[in-house]
C-alpha atoms as a PDB file:
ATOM      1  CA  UNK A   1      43.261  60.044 -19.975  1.00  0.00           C
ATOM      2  CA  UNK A   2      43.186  59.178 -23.665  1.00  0.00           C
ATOM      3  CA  UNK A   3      45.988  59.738 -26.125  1.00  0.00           C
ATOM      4  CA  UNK A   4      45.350  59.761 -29.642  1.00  0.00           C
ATOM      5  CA  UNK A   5      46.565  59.663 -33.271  1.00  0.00           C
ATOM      6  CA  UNK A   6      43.938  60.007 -35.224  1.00  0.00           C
ATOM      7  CA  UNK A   7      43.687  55.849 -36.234  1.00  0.00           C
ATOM      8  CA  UNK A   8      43.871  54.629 -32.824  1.00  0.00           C
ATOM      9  CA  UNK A   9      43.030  55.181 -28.894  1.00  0.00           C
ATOM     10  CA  UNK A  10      45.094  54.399 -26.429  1.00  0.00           C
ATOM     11  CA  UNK A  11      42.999  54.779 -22.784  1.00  0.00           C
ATOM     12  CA  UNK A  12      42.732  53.149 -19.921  1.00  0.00           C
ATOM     13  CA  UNK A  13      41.250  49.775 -19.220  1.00  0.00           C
ATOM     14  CA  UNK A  14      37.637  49.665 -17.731  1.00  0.00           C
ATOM     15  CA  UNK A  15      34.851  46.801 -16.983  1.00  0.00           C
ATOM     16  CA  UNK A  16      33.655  45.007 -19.614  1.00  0.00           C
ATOM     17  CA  UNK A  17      36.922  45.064 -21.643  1.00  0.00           C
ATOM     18  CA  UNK A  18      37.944  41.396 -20.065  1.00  0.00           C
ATOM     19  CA  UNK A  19      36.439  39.770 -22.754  1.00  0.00           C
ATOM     20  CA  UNK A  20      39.020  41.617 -25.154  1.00  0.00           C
ATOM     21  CA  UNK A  21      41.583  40.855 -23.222  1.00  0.00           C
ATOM     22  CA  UNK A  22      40.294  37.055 -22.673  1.00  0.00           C
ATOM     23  CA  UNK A  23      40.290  35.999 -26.348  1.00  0.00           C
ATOM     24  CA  UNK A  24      44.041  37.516 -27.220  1.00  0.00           C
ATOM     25  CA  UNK A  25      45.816  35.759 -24.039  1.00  0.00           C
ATOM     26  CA  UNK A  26      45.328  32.090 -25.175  1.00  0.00           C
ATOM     27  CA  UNK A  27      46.801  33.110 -28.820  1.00  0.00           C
ATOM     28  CA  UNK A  28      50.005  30.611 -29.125  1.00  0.00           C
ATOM     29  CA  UNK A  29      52.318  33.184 -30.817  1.00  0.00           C
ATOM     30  CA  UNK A  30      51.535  35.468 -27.756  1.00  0.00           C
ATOM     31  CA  UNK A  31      52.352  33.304 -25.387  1.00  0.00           C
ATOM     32  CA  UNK A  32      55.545  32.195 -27.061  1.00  0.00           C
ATOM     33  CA  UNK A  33      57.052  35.757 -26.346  1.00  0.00           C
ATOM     34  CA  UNK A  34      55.273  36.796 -23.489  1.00  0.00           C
ATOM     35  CA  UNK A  35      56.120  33.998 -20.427  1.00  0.00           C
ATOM     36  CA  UNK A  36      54.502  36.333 -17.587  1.00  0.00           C
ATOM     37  CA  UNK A  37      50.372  35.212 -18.581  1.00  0.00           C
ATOM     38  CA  UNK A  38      48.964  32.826 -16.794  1.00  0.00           C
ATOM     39  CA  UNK A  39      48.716  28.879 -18.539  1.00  0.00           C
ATOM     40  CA  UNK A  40      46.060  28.628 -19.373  1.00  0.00           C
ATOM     41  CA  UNK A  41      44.889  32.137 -19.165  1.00  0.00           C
ATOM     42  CA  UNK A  42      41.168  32.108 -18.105  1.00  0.00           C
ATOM     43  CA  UNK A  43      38.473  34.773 -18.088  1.00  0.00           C
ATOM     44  CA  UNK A  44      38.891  35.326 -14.221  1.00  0.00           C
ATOM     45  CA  UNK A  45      42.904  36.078 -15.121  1.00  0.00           C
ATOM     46  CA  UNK A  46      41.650  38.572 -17.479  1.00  0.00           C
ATOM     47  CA  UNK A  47      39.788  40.426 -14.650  1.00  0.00           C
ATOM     48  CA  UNK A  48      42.777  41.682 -12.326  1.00  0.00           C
ATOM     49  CA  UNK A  49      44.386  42.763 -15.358  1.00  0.00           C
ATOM     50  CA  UNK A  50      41.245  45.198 -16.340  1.00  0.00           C
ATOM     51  CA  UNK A  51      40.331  46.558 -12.726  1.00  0.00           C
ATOM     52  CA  UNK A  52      44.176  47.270 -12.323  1.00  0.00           C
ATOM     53  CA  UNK A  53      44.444  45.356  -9.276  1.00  0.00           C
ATOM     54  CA  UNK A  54      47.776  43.881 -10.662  1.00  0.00           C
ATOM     55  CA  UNK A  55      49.363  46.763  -9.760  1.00  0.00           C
ATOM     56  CA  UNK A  56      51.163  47.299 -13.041  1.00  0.00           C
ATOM     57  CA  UNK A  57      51.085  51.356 -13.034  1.00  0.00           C
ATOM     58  CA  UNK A  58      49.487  53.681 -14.242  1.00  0.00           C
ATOM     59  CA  UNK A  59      50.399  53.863 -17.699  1.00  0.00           C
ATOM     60  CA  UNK A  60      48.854  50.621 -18.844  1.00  0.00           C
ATOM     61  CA  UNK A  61      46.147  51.234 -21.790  1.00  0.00           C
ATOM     62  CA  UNK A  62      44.057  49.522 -23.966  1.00  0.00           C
ATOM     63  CA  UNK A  63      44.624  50.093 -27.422  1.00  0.00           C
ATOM     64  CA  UNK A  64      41.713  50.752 -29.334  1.00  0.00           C
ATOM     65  CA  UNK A  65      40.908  50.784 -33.154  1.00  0.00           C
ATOM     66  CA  UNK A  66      37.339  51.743 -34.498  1.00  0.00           C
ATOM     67  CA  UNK A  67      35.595  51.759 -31.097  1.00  0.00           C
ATOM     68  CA  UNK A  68      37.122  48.303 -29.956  1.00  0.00           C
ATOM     69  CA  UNK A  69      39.799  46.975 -28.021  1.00  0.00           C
ATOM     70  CA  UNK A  70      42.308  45.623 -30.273  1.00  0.00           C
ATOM     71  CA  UNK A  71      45.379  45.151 -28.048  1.00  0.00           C
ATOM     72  CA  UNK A  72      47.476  46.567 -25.136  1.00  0.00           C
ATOM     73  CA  UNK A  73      50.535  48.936 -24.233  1.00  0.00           C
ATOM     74  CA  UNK A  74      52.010  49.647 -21.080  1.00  0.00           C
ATOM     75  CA  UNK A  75      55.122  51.061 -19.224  1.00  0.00           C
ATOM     76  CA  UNK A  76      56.450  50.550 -16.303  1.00  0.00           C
ATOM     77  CA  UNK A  77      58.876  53.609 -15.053  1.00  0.00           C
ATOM     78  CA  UNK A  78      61.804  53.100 -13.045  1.00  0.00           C
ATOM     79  CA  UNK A  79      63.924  54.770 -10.244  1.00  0.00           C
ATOM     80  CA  UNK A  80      66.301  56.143 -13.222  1.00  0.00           C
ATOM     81  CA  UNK A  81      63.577  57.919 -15.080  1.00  0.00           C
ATOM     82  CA  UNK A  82      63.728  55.511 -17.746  1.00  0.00           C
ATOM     83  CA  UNK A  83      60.603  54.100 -18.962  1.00  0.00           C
ATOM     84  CA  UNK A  84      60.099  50.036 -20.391  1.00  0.00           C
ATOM     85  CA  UNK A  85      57.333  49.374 -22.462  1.00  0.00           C
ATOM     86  CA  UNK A  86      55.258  46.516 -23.061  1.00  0.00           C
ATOM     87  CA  UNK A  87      52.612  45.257 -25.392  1.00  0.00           C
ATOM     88  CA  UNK A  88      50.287  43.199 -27.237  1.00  0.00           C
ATOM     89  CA  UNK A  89      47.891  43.107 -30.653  1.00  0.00           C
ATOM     90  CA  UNK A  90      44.987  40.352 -31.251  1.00  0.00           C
ATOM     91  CA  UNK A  91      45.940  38.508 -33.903  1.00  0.00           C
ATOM     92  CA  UNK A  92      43.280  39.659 -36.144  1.00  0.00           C
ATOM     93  CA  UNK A  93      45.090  43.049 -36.038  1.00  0.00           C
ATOM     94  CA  UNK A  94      48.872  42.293 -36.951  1.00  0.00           C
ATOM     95  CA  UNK A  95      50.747  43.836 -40.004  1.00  0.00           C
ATOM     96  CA  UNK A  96      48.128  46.903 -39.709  1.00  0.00           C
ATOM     97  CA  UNK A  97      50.549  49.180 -37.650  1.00  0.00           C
ATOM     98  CA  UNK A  98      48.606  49.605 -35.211  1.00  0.00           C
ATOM     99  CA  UNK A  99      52.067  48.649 -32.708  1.00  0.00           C
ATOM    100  CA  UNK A 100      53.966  50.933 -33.948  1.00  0.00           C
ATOM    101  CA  UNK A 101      51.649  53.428 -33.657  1.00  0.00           C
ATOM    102  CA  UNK A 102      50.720  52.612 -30.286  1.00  0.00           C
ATOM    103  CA  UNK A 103      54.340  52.415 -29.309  1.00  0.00           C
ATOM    104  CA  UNK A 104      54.609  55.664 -30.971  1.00  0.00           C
ATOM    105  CA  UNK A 105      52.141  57.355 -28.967  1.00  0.00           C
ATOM    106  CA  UNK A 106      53.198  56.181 -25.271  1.00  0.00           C
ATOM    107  CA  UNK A 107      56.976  57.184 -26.251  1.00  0.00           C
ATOM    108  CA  UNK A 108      55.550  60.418 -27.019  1.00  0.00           C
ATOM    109  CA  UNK A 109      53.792  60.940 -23.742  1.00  0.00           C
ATOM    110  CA  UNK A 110      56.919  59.216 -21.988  1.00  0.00           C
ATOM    111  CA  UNK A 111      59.187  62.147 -22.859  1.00  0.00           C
ATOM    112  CA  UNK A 112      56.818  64.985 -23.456  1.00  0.00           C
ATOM    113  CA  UNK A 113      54.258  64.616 -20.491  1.00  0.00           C
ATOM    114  CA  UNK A 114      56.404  62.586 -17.931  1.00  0.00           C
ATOM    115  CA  UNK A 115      59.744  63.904 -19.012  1.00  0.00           C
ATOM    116  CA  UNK A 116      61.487  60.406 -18.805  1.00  0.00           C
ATOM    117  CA  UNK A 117      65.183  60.534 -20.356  1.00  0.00           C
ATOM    118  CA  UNK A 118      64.522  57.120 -22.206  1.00  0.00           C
ATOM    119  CA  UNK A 119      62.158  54.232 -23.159  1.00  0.00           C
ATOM    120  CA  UNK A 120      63.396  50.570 -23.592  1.00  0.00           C
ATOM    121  CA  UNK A 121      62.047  47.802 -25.399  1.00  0.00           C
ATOM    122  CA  UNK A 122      62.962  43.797 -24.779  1.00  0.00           C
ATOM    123  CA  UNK A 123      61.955  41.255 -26.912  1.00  0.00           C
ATOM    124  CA  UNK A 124      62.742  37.755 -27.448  1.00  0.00           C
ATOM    125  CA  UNK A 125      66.139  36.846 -29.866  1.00  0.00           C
ATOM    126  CA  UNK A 126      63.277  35.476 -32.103  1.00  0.00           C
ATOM    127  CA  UNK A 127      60.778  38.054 -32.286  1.00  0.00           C
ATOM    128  CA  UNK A 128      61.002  39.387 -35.197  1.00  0.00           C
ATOM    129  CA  UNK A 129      58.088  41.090 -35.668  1.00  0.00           C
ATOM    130  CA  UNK A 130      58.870  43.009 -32.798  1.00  0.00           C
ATOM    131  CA  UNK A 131      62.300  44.296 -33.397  1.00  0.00           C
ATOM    132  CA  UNK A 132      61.004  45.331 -36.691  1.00  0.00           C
ATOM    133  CA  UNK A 133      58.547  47.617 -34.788  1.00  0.00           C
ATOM    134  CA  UNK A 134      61.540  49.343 -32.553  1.00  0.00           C
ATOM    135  CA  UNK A 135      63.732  49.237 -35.308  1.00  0.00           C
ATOM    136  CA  UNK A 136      61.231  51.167 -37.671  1.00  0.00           C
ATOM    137  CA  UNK A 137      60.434  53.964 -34.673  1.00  0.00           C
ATOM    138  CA  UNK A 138      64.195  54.314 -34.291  1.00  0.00           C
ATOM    139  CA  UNK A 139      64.580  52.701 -31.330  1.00  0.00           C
ATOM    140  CA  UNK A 140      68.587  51.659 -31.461  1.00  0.00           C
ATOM    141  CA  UNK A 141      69.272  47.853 -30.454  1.00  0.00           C
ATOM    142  CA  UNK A 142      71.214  47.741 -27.773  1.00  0.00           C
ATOM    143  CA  UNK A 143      72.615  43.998 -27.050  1.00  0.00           C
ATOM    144  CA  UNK A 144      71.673  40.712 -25.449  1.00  0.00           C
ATOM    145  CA  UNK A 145      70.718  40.429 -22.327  1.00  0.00           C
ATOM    146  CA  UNK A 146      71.474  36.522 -21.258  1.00  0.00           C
ATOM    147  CA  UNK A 147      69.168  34.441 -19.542  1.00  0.00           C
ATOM    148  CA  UNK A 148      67.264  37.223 -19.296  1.00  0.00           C
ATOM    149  CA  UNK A 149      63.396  35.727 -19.148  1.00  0.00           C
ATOM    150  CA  UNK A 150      61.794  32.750 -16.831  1.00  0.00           C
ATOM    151  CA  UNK A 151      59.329  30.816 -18.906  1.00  0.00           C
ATOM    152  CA  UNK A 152      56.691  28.937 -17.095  1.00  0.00           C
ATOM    153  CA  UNK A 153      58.448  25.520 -18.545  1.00  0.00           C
ATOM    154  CA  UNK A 154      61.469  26.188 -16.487  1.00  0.00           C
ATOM    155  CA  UNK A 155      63.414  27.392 -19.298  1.00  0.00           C
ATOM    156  CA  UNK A 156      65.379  30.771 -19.478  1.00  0.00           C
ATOM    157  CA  UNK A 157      65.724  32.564 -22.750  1.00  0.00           C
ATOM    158  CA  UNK A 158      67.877  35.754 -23.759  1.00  0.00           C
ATOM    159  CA  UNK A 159      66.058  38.861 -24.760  1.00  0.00           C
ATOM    160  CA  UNK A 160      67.522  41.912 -26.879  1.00  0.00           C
ATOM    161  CA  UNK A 161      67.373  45.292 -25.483  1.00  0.00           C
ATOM    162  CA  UNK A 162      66.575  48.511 -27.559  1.00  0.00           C
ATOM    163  CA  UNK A 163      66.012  52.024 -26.532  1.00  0.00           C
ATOM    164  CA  UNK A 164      64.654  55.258 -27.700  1.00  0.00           C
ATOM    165  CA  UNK A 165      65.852  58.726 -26.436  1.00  0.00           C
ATOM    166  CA  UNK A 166      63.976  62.215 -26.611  1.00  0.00           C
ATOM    167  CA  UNK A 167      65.680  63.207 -29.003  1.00  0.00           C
ATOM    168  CA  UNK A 168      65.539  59.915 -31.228  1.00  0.00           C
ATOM    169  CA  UNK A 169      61.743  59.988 -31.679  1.00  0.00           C
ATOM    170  CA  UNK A 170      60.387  61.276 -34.929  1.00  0.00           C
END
């Protein structure tokens, strides 16, 4: 399955993407805001995360721009319906939209292909860059959630919830 906007591709992973997936995961600002990868993140972490054997879902693309992989989106769906989405951009690729886009796109197929009643997106107090991206989909911020996220130094760290309804997407 492949969903598409005309600028980017969002499809699923396959072999020979780890490498892709291997040079984003040591970036420093990525691993500031995402505490779940792996310290430090190796080429064999990058594997399970490709063949799918993490058992993330089945909504979990790579996002790709000009026949390459550029980043990643995912969501997770719940017991409620609701879905929570998740992502990442190679630094090489920021400030180009391609996010927002991307987030565009799996909201789209949240609602209109798996008739969910609502997609959230968390993101650090201090993530600017990705507030920006709910806030300019119309995503509606929510509040804090405290202590929300384990980082692998021990420390816990709010996160801010926003979320997007059906009828909410443009």
């Amino acid at each position: 399955m492949e969903l598409r906007d005309g600028t980017i591709v969002l499809r699923h992973w396959r072999a020979g993407d780890e490498d892709a997936v291997h040079e984003a995961c040591p970036d420093l600002e990525m691993l500031q805001w995402l505490p779940q990868i792996p310290r430090p993140y190796t080429r064999e972490d990058a594997r399970p995360f490709v063949s799918r054997a993490l058992a993330l879902g089945p909504h979990q693309f790579a996002i790709e721009k000009d026949g390459r992989v550029v980043g990643s989106i995912g969501m997770t769906v719940n017991q409620n319906e609701t879905g929570h989405v998740g992502y990442w951009c190679l630094r090489s690729e920021r400030g180009q939209g391609i996010v927002p886009r991307a987030v565009r796109l799996i909201s789209r197929f949240a609602f209109e292909e798996l008739e969910l009643g609502r997609v959230e997106l968390v993101t650090d107090p201090d993530n600017r860059s990705s507030q920006r991206v709910a806030e300019k989909l119309g995503f509606t911020r929510e509040g804090v959630l405290r202590s929300h996220l384990l980082h692998p130094d021990g420390r816990r760290r709010d996160s801010v919830m926003f979320s997007l309804l059906p009828s909410e997407l443009d």
